[in-house]
C-alpha atoms as a PDB file:
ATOM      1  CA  UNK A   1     150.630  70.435 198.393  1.00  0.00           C
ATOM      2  CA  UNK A   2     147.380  71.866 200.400  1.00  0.00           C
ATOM      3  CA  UNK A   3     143.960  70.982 200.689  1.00  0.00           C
ATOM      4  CA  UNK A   4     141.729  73.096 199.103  1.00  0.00           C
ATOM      5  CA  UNK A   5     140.003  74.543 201.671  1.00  0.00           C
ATOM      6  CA  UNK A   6     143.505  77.117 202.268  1.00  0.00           C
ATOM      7  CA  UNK A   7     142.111  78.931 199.404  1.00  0.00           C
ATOM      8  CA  UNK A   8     139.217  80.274 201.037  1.00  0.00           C
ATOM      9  CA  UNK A   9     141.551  81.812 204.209  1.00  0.00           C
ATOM     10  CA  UNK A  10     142.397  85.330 204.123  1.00  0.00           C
ATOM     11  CA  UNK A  11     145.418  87.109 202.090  1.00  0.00           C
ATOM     12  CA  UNK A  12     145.775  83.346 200.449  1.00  0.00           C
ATOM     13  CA  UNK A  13     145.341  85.137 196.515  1.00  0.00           C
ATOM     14  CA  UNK A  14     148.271  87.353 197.486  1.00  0.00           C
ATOM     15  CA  UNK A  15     150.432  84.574 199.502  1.00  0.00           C
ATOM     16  CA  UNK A  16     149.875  82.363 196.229  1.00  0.00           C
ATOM     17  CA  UNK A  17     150.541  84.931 194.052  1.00  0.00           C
ATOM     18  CA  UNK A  18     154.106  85.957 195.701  1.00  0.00           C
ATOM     19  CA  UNK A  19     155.214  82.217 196.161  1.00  0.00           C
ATOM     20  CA  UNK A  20     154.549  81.773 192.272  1.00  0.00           C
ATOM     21  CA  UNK A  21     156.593  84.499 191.567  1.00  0.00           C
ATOM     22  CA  UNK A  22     159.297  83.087 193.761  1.00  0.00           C
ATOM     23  CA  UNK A  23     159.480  79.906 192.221  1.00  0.00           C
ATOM     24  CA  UNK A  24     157.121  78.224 194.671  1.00  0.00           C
ATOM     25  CA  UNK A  25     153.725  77.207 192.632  1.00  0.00           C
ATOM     26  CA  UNK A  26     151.060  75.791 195.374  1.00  0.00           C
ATOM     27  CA  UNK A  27     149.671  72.657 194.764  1.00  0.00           C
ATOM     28  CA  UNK A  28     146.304  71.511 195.496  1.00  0.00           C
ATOM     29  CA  UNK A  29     145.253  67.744 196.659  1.00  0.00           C
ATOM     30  CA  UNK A  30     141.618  66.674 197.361  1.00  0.00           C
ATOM     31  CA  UNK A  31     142.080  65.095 200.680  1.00  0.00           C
ATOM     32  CA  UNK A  32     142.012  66.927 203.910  1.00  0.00           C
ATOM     33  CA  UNK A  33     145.391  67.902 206.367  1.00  0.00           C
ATOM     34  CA  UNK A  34     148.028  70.065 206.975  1.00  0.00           C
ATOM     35  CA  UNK A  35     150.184  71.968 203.381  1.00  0.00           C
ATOM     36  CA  UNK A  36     153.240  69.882 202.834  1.00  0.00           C
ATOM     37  CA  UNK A  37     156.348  71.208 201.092  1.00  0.00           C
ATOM     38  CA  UNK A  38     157.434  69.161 198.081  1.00  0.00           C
ATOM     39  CA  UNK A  39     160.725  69.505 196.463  1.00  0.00           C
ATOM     40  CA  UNK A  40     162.964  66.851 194.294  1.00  0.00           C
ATOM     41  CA  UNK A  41     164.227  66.049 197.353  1.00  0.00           C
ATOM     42  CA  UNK A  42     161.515  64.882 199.383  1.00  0.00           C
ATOM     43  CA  UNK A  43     160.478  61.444 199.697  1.00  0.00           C
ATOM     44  CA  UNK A  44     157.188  60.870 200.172  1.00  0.00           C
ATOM     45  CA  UNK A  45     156.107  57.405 202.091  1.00  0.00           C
ATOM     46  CA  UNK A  46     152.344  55.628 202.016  1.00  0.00           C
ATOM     47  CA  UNK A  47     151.736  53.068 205.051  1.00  0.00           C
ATOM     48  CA  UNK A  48     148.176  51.253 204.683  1.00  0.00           C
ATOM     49  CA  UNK A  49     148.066  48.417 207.143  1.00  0.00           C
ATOM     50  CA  UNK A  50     145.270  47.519 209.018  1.00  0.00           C
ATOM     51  CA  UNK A  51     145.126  49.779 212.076  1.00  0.00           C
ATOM     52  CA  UNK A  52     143.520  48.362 215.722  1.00  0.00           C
ATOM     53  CA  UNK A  53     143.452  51.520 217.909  1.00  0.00           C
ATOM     54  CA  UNK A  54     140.774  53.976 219.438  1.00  0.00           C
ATOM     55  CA  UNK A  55     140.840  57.221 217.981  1.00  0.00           C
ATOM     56  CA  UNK A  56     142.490  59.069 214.833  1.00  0.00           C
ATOM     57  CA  UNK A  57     145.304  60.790 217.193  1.00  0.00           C
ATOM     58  CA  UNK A  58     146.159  56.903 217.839  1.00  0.00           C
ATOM     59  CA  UNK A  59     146.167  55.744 214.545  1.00  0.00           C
ATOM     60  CA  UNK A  60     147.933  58.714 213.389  1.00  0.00           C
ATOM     61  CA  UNK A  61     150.875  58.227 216.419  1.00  0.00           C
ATOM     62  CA  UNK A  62     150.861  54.592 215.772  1.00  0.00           C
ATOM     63  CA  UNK A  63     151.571  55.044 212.252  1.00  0.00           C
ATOM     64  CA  UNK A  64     154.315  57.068 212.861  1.00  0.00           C
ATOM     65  CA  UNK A  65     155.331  54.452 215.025  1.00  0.00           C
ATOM     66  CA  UNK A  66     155.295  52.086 212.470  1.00  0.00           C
ATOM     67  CA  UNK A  67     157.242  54.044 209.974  1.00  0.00           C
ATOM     68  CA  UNK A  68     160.106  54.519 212.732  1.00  0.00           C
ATOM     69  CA  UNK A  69     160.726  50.678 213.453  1.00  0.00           C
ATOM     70  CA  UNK A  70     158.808  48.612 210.909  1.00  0.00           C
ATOM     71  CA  UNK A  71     160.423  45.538 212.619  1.00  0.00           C
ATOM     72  CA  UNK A  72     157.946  46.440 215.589  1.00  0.00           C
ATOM     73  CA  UNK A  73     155.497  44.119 216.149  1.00  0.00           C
ATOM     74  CA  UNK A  74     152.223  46.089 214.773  1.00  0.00           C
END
């Protein structure tokens, strides 16, 4: 899945266009981020706990903090 704003980069009709023919239909979500591959096999994990650090590059470290040892204290 992608955000939506990929479709507006350059060569992206053509990239979609071969990926669909090679099995690989993109997927569009409304919220913002990075494309993530998604496949039977992958698992996908929500965390919402309340947060108590400075900026987003700490929240987003943190959380994956979180998701390595959940027994940490938080």
């Amino acid at each position: 899945m992608m955000p939506r704003r990929h479709e507006r980069l350059a060569g992206f009709p053509e990239a979609r266009r071969a990926l669909r023919e090679k099995g690989w239909p993109i997927q569009f979500r409304s919220t913002g981020g990075t494309p993530v591959p998604q496949s039977p096999a992958v698992i996908n994990v929500a965390l919402a706990q309340r947060c108590r650090v400075g900026s987003s590059a700490a929240h987003l470290e943190w959380g994956y903090r979180r998701l390595g040892d959940p027994g940490a204290p938080g």
